[in-house]
C-alpha atoms as a PDB file:
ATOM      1  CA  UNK A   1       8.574  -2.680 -18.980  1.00  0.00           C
ATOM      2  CA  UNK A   2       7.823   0.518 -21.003  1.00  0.00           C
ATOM      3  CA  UNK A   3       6.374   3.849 -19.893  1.00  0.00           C
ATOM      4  CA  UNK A   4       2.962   2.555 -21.707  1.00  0.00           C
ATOM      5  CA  UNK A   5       3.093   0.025 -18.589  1.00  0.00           C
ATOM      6  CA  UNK A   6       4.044   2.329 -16.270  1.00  0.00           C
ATOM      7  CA  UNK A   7       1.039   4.775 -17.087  1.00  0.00           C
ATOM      8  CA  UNK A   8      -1.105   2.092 -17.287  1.00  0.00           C
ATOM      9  CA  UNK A   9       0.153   1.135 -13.327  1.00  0.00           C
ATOM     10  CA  UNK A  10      -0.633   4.186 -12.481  1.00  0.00           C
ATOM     11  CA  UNK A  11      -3.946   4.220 -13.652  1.00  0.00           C
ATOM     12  CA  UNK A  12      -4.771   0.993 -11.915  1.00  0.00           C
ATOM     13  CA  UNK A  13      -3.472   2.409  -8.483  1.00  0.00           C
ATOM     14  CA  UNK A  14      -5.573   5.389  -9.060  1.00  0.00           C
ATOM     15  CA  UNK A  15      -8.566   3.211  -9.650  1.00  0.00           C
ATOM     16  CA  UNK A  16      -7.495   1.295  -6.508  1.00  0.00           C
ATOM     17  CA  UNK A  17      -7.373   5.020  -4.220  1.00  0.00           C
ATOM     18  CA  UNK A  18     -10.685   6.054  -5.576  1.00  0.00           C
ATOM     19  CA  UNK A  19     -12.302   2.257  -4.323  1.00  0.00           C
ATOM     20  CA  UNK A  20     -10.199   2.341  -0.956  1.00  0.00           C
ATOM     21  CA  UNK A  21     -11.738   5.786  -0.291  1.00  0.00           C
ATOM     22  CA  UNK A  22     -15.233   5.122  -0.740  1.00  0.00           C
ATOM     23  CA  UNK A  23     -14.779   2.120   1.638  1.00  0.00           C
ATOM     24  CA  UNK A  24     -14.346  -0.785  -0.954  1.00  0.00           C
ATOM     25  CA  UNK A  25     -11.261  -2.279   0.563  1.00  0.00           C
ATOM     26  CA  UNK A  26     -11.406  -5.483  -1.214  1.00  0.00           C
ATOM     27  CA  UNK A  27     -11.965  -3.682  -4.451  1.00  0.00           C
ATOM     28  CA  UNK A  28      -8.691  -1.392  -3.612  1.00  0.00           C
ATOM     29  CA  UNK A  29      -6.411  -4.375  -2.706  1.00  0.00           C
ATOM     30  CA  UNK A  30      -7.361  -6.369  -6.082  1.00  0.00           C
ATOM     31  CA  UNK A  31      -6.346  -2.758  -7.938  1.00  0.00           C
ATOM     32  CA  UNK A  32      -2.609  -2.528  -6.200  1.00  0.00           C
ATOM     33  CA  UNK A  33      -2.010  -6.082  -7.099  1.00  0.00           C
ATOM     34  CA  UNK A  34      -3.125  -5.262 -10.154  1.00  0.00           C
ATOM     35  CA  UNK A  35      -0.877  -2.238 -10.904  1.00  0.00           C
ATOM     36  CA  UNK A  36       2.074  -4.370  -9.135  1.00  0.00           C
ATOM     37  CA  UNK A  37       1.646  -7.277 -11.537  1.00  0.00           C
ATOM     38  CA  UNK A  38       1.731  -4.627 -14.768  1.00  0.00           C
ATOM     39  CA  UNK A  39       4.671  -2.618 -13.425  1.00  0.00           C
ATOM     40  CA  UNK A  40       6.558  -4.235 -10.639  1.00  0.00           C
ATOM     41  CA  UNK A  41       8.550  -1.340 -10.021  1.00  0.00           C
ATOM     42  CA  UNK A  42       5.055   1.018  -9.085  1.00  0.00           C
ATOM     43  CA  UNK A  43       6.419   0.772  -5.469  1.00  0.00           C
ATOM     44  CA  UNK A  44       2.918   2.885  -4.087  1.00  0.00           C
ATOM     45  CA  UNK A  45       1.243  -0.018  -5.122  1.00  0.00           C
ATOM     46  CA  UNK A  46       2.907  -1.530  -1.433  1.00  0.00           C
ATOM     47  CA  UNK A  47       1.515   1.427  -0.165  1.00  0.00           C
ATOM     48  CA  UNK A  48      -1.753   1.323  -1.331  1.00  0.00           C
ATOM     49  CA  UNK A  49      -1.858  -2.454  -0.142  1.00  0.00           C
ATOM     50  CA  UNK A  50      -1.175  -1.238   3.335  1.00  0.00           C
ATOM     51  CA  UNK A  51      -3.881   1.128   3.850  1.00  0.00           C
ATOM     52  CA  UNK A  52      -6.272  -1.994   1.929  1.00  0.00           C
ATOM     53  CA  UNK A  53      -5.215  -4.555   4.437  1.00  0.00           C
ATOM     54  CA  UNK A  54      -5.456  -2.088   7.479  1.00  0.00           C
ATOM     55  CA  UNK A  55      -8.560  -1.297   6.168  1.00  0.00           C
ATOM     56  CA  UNK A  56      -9.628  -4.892   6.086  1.00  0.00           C
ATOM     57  CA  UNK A  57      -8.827  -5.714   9.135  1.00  0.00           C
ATOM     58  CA  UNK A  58      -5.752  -7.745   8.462  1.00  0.00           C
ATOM     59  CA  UNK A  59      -2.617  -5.737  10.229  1.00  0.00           C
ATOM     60  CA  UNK A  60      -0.071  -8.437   9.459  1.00  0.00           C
ATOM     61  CA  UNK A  61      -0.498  -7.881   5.942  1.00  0.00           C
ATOM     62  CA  UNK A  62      -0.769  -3.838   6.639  1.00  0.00           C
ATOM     63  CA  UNK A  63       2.316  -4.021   7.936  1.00  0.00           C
ATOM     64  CA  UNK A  64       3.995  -5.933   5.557  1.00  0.00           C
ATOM     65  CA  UNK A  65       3.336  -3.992   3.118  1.00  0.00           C
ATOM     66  CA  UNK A  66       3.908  -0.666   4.675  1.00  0.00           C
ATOM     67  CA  UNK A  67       7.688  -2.448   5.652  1.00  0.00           C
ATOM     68  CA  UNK A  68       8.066  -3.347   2.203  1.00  0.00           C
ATOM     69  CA  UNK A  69       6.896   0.204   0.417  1.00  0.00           C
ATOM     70  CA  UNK A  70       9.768   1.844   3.232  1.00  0.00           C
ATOM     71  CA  UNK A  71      12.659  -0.967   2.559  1.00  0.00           C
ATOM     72  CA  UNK A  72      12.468  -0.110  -0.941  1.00  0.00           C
ATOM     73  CA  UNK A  73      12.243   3.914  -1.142  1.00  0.00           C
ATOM     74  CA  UNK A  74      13.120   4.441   2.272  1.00  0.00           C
ATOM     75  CA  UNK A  75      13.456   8.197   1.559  1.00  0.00           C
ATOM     76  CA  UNK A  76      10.213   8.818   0.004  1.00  0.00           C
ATOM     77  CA  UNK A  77       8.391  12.390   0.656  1.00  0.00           C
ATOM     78  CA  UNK A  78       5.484  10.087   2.411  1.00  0.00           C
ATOM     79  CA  UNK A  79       8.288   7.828   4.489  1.00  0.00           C
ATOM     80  CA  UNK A  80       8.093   9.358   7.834  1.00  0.00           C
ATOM     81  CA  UNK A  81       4.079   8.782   7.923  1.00  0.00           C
ATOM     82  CA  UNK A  82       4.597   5.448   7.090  1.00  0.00           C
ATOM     83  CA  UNK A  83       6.975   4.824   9.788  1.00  0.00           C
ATOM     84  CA  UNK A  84       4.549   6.390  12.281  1.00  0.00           C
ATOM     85  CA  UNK A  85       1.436   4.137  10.787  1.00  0.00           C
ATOM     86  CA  UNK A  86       3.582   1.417  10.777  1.00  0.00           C
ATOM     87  CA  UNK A  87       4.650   2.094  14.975  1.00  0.00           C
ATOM     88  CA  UNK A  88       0.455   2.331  15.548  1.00  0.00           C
ATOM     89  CA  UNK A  89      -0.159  -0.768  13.781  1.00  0.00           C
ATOM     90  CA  UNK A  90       2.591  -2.770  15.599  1.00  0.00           C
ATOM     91  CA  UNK A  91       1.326  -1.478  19.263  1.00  0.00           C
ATOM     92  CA  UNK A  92      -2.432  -2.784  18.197  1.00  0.00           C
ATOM     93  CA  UNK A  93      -0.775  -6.160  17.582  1.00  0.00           C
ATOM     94  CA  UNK A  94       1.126  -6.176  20.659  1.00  0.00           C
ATOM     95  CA  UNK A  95       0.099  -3.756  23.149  1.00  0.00           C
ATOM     96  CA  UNK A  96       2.341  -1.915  25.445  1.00  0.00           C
ATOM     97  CA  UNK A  97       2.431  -1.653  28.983  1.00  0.00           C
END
């Protein structure tokens, strides 16, 4: 794994933000897998698959991806959002007196 894989992860994630936000979930998800498979280590690729899944429909996959983007940079800048999306996501699954 070389930086030319690295940029070219990031590209693919980029690709996969500019499908997820014109509504093209499916489109998104196949992009993060994509960038995963070319550079393992792009960890907002797990990311990325979270807001695809939740925007599919499919919160048990939202949320483990969100779990897995926060187990493995637990301190990153976006962390704290995550954990809050993550706390929404498990109360839709299981809802709370």
């Amino acid at each position: 794994d070389g930086p030319g894989e690295l940029q070219r992860a990031r590209t693919i994630y980029q690709q996969g933000n500019a499908r997820l936000f014109n509504g093209d979930a499916n489109g998104a998800e196949q992009a993060y897998l994509e960038a995963l498979k070319v550079y393992p280590g792009y960890v907002a690729g797990y990311r990325g698959l979270g807001f695809a899944y939740e925007q599919q429909g499919d919160v048990s996959k939202a949320l483990t991806a969100f779990r897995l983007y926060l187990k493995i940079v637990p301190t990153a800048r976006d962390a704290s959002l995550i954990r809050k999306r993550v706390e929404k996501l498990q109360k839709s699954v299981r809802p709370g007196p």
